[in-house]
Structures are given as C-alpha cells and as structure tokens.
N, C-alpha and C. Protein backbone atom coordinates (compact mmCIF):
# COMPACT_ATOMS: atom_id res chain seq x y z
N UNK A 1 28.90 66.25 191.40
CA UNK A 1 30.02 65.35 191.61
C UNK A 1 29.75 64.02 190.92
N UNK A 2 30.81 63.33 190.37
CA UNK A 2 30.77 61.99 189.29
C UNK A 2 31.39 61.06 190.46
N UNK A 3 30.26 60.21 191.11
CA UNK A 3 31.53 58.99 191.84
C UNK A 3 31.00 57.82 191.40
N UNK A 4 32.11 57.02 191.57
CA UNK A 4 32.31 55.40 190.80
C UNK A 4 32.49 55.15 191.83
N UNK A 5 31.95 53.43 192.20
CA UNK A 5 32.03 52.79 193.08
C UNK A 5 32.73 51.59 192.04
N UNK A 6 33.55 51.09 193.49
CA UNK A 6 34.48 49.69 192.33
C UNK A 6 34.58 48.29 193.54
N UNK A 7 34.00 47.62 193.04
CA UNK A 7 34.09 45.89 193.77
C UNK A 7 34.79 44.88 192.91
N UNK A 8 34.37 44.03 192.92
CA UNK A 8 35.61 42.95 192.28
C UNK A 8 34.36 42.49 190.80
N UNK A 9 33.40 42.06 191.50
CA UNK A 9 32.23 41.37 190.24
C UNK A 9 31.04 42.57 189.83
N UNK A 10 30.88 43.74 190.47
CA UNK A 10 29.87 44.93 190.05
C UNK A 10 28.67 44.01 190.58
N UNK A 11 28.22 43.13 191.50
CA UNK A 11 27.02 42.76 191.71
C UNK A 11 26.30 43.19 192.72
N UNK A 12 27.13 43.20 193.85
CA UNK A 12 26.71 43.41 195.39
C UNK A 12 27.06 44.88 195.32
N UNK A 13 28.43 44.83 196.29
CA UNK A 13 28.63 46.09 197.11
C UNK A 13 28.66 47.24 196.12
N UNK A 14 29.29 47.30 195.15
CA UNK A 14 29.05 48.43 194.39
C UNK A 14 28.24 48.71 193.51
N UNK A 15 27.31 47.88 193.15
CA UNK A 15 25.66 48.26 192.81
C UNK A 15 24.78 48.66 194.12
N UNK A 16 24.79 48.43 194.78
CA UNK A 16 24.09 48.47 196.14
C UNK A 16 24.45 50.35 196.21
N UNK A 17 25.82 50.18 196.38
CA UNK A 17 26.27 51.57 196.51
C UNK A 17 25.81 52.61 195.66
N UNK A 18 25.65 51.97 194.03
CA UNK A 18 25.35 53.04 193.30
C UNK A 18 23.84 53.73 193.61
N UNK A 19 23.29 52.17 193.72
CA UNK A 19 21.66 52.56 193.65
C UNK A 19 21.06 53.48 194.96
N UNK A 20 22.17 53.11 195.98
CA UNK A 20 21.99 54.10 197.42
C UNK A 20 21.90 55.19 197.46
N UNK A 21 22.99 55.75 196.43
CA UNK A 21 23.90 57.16 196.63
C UNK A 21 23.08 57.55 195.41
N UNK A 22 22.60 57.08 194.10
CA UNK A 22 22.15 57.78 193.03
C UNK A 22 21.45 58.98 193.74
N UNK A 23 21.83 60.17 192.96
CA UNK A 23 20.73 61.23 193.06
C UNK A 23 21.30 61.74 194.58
N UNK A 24 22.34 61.39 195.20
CA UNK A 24 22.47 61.90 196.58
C UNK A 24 23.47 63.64 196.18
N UNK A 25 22.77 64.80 197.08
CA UNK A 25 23.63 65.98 196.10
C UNK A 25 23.13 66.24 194.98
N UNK A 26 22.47 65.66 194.27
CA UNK A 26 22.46 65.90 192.70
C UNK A 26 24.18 65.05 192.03
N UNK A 27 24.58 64.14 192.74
CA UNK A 27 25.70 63.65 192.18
C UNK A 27 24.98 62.61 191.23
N UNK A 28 25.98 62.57 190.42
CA UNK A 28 25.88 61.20 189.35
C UNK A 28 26.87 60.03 190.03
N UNK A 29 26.25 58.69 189.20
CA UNK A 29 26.62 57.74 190.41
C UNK A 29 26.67 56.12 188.89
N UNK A 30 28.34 56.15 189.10
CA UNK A 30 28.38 54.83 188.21
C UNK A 30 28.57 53.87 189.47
N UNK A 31 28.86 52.41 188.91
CA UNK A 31 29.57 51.52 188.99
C UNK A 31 29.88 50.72 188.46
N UNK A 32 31.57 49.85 188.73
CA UNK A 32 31.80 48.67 187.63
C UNK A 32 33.15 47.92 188.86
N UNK A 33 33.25 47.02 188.00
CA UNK A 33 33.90 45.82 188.87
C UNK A 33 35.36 45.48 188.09
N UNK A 34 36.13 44.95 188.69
CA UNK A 34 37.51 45.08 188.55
C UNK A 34 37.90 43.52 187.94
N UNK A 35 36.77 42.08 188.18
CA UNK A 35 37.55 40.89 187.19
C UNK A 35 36.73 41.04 185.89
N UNK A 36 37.07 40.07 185.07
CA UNK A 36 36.75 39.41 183.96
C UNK A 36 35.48 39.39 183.72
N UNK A 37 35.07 38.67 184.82
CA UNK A 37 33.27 38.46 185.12
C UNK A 37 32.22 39.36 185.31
N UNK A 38 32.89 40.49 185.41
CA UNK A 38 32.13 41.51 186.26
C UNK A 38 31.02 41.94 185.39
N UNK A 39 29.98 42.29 186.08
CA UNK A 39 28.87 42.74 185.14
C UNK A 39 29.10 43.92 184.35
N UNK A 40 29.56 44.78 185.04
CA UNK A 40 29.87 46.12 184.12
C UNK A 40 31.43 45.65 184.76
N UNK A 41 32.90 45.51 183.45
CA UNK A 41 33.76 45.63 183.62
C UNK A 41 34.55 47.34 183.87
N UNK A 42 35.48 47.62 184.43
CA UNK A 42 35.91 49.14 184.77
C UNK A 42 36.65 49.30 183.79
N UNK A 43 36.70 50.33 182.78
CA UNK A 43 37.67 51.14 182.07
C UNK A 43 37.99 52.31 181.97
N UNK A 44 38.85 52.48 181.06
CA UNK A 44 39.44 54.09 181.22
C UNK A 44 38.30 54.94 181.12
N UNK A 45 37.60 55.04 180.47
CA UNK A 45 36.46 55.95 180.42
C UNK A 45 35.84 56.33 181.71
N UNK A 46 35.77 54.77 182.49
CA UNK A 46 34.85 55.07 184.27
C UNK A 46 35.91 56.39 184.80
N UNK A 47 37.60 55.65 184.37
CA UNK A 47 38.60 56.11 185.22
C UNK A 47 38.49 58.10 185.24
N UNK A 48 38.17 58.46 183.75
CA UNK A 48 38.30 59.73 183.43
C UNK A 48 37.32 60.55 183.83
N UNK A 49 36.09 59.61 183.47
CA UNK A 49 34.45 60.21 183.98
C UNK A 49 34.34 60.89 185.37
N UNK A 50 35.29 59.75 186.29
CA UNK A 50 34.77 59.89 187.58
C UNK A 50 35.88 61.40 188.29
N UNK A 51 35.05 61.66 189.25
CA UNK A 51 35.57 62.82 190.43
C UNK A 51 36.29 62.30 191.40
N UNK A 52 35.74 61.14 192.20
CA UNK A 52 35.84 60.60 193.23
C UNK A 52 35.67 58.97 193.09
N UNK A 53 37.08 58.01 193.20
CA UNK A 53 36.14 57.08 193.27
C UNK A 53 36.60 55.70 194.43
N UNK A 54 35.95 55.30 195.18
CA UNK A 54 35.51 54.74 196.25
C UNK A 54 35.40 52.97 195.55
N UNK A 55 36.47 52.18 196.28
CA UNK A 55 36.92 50.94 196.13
C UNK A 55 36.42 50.34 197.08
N UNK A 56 36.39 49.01 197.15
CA UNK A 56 35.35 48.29 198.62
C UNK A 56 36.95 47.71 199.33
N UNK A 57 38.04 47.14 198.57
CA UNK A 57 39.18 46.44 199.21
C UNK A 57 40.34 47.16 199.22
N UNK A 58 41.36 46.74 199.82
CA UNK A 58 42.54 47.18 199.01
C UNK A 58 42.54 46.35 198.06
N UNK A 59 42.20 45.68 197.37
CA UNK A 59 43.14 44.45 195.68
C UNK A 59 42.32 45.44 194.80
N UNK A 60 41.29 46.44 195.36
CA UNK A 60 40.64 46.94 194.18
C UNK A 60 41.18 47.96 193.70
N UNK A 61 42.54 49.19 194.71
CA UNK A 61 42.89 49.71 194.18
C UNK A 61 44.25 49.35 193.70
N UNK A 62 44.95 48.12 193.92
CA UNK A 62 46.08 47.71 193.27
C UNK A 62 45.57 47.50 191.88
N UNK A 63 44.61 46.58 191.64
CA UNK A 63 44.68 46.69 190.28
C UNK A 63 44.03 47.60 189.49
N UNK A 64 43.36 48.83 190.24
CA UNK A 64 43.39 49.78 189.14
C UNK A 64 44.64 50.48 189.18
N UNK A 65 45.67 50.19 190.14
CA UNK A 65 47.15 50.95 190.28
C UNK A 65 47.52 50.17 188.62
N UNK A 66 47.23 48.94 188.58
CA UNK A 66 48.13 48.05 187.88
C UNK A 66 47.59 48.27 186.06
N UNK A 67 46.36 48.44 186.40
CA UNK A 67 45.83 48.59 184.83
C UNK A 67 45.50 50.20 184.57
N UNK A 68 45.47 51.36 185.32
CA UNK A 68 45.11 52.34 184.76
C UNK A 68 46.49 53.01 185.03
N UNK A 69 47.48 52.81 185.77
CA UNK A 69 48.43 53.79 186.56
C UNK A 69 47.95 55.20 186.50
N UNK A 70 48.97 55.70 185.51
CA UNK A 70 49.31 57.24 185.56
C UNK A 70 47.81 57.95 185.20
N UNK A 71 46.56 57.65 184.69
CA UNK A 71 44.91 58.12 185.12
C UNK A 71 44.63 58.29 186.13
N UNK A 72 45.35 57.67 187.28
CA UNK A 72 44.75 57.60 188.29
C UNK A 72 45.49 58.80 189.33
N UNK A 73 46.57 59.41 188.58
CA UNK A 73 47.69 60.10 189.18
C UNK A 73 47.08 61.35 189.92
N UNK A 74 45.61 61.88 189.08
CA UNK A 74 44.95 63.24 189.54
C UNK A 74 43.56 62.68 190.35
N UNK A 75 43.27 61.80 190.23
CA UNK A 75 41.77 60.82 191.03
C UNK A 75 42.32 60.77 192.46
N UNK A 76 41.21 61.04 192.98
CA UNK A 76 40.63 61.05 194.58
C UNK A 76 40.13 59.08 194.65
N UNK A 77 41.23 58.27 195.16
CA UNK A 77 41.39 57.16 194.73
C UNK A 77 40.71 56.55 196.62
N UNK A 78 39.52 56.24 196.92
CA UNK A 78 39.45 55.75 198.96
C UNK A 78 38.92 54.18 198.90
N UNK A 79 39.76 53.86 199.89
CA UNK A 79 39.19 52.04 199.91
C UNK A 79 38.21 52.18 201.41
N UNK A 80 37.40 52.13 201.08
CA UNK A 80 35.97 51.61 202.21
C UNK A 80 36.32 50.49 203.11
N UNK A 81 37.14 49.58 202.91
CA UNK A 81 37.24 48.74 203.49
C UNK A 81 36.07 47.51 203.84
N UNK A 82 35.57 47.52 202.68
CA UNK A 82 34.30 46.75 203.37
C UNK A 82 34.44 45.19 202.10
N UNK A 83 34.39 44.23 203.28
CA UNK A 83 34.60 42.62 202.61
C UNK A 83 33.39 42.46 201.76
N UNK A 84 34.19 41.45 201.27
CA UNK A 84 32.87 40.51 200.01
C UNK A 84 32.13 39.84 201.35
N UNK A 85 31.39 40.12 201.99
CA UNK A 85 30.89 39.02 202.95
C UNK A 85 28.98 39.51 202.77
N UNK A 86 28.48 40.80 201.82
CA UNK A 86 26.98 40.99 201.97
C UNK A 86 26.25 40.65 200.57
N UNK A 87 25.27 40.95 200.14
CA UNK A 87 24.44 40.62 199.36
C UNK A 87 23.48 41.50 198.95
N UNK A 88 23.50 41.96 197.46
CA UNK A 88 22.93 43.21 197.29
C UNK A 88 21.66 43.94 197.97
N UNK A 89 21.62 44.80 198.28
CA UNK A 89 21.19 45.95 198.98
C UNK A 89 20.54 45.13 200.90
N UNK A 90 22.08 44.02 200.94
CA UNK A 90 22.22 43.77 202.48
C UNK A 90 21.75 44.93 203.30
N UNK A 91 20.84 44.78 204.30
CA UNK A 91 20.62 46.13 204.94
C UNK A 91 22.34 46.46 205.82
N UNK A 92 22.55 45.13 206.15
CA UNK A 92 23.92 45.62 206.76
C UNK A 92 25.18 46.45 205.96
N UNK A 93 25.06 45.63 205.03
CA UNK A 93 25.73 47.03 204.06
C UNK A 93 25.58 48.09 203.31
N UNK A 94 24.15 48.48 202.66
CA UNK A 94 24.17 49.59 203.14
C UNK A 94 23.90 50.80 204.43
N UNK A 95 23.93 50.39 205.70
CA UNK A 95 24.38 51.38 206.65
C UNK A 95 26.01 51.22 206.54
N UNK A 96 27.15 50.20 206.22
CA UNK A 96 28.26 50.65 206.81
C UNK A 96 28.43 51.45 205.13
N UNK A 97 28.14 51.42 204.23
CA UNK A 97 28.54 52.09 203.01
C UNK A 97 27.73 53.58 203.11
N UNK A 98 27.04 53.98 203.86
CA UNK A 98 26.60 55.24 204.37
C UNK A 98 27.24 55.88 205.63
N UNK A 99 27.95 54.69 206.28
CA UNK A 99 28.67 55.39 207.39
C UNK A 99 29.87 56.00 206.83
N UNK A 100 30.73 54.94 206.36
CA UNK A 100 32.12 55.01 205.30
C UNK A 100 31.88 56.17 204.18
N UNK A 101 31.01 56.30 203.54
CA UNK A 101 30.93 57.17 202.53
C UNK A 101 30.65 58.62 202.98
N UNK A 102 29.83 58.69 203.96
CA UNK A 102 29.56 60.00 205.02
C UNK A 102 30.77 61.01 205.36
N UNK A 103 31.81 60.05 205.83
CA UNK A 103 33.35 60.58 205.81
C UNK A 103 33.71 61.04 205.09
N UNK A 104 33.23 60.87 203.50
CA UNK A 104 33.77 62.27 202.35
C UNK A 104 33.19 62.81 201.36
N UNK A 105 31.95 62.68 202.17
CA UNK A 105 30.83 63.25 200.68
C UNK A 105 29.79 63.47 201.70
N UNK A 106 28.64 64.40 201.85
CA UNK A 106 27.69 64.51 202.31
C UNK A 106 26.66 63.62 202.19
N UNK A 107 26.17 63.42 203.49
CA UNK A 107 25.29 61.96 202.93
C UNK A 107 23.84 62.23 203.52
N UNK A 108 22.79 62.43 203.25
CA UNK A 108 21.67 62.39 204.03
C UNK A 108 21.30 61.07 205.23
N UNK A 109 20.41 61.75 205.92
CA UNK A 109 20.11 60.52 206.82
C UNK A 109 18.97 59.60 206.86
C-alpha cells in the first residue's frame, strides 16, 4: 500500500507520520505539505502515486479539492483531524496518529 500523509508545512505532523508508519505492512510511506513553504510541496505525482491518503485538517483537503480536483475523484481522500498544536515526533502525537490511523490501515502495537 502507497500512503501520503498531508499537513500544511511537511514539518511536524506529517513527517512524524511518515517516519512512524514507514515500513508498517511493507507499505511505502510519502509525505508533503499543502503551502508555499512547505518542505516537500504536494503535487500531482504525490496525488497519483498514492493509494490512500490521510490529511491532518479539513483546509488540507479543500485545497487539494481546489488544486488537484478531478485526481482526487478515485483517491481514498481521510482527515485525521489532528491540529497544528505538536512538534515533530511529539510523543503525544504520535499515539493519536496511531490511534486515528489504526481505524484504516493495520497498525502494529
């Protein structure tokens, strides 16, 4: 399985996520970030690559609604719900990004 994780800047929550989940399954495991700034910016390529891909907000999947639309028409598109409020590999976030992610992907313990 190919999943992309998507945050706003690629620093925290969805690097944290990638480096968590790498290798989880034998899945492959990107991430990239949705402004300007972002360390790894998201493009069509993440959009096509990926199987599954897992947003931290809702604004993260409006604007991939807004910049990828109709790519996104066959993608398994889930918002985690989890705020800009941690700091990469926060222990607090990754348990709720293992709880949240557990819900649709097998997750070890």
């Amino acid at each position: 399985m190919k999943i992309l994780f998507i945050c706003s800047r690629n620093k925290w929550r969805s690097l944290t996520a990638q480096k968590i989940f790498h290798g989880v399954n034998n899945s492959d495991v990107r991430s990239a970030g949705t402004e300007e700034n972002a360390r790894i910016k998201v493009t069509i390529g993440h959009i096509g690559w990926a199987d599954v891909i897992f947003v931290m907000e809702k604004k993260h999947v409006r604007r991939l609604k807004d910049k990828f639309g109709v790519n996104l028409s066959k993608k398994k598109v889930i918002c985690l719900g989890i705020p800009d409020d941690y700091e990469y590999m926060d222990g607090d976030l990754i348990e709720i990004l293992k709880s949240r992610v557990s819900e649709y992907i097998d997750v070890p313990e």
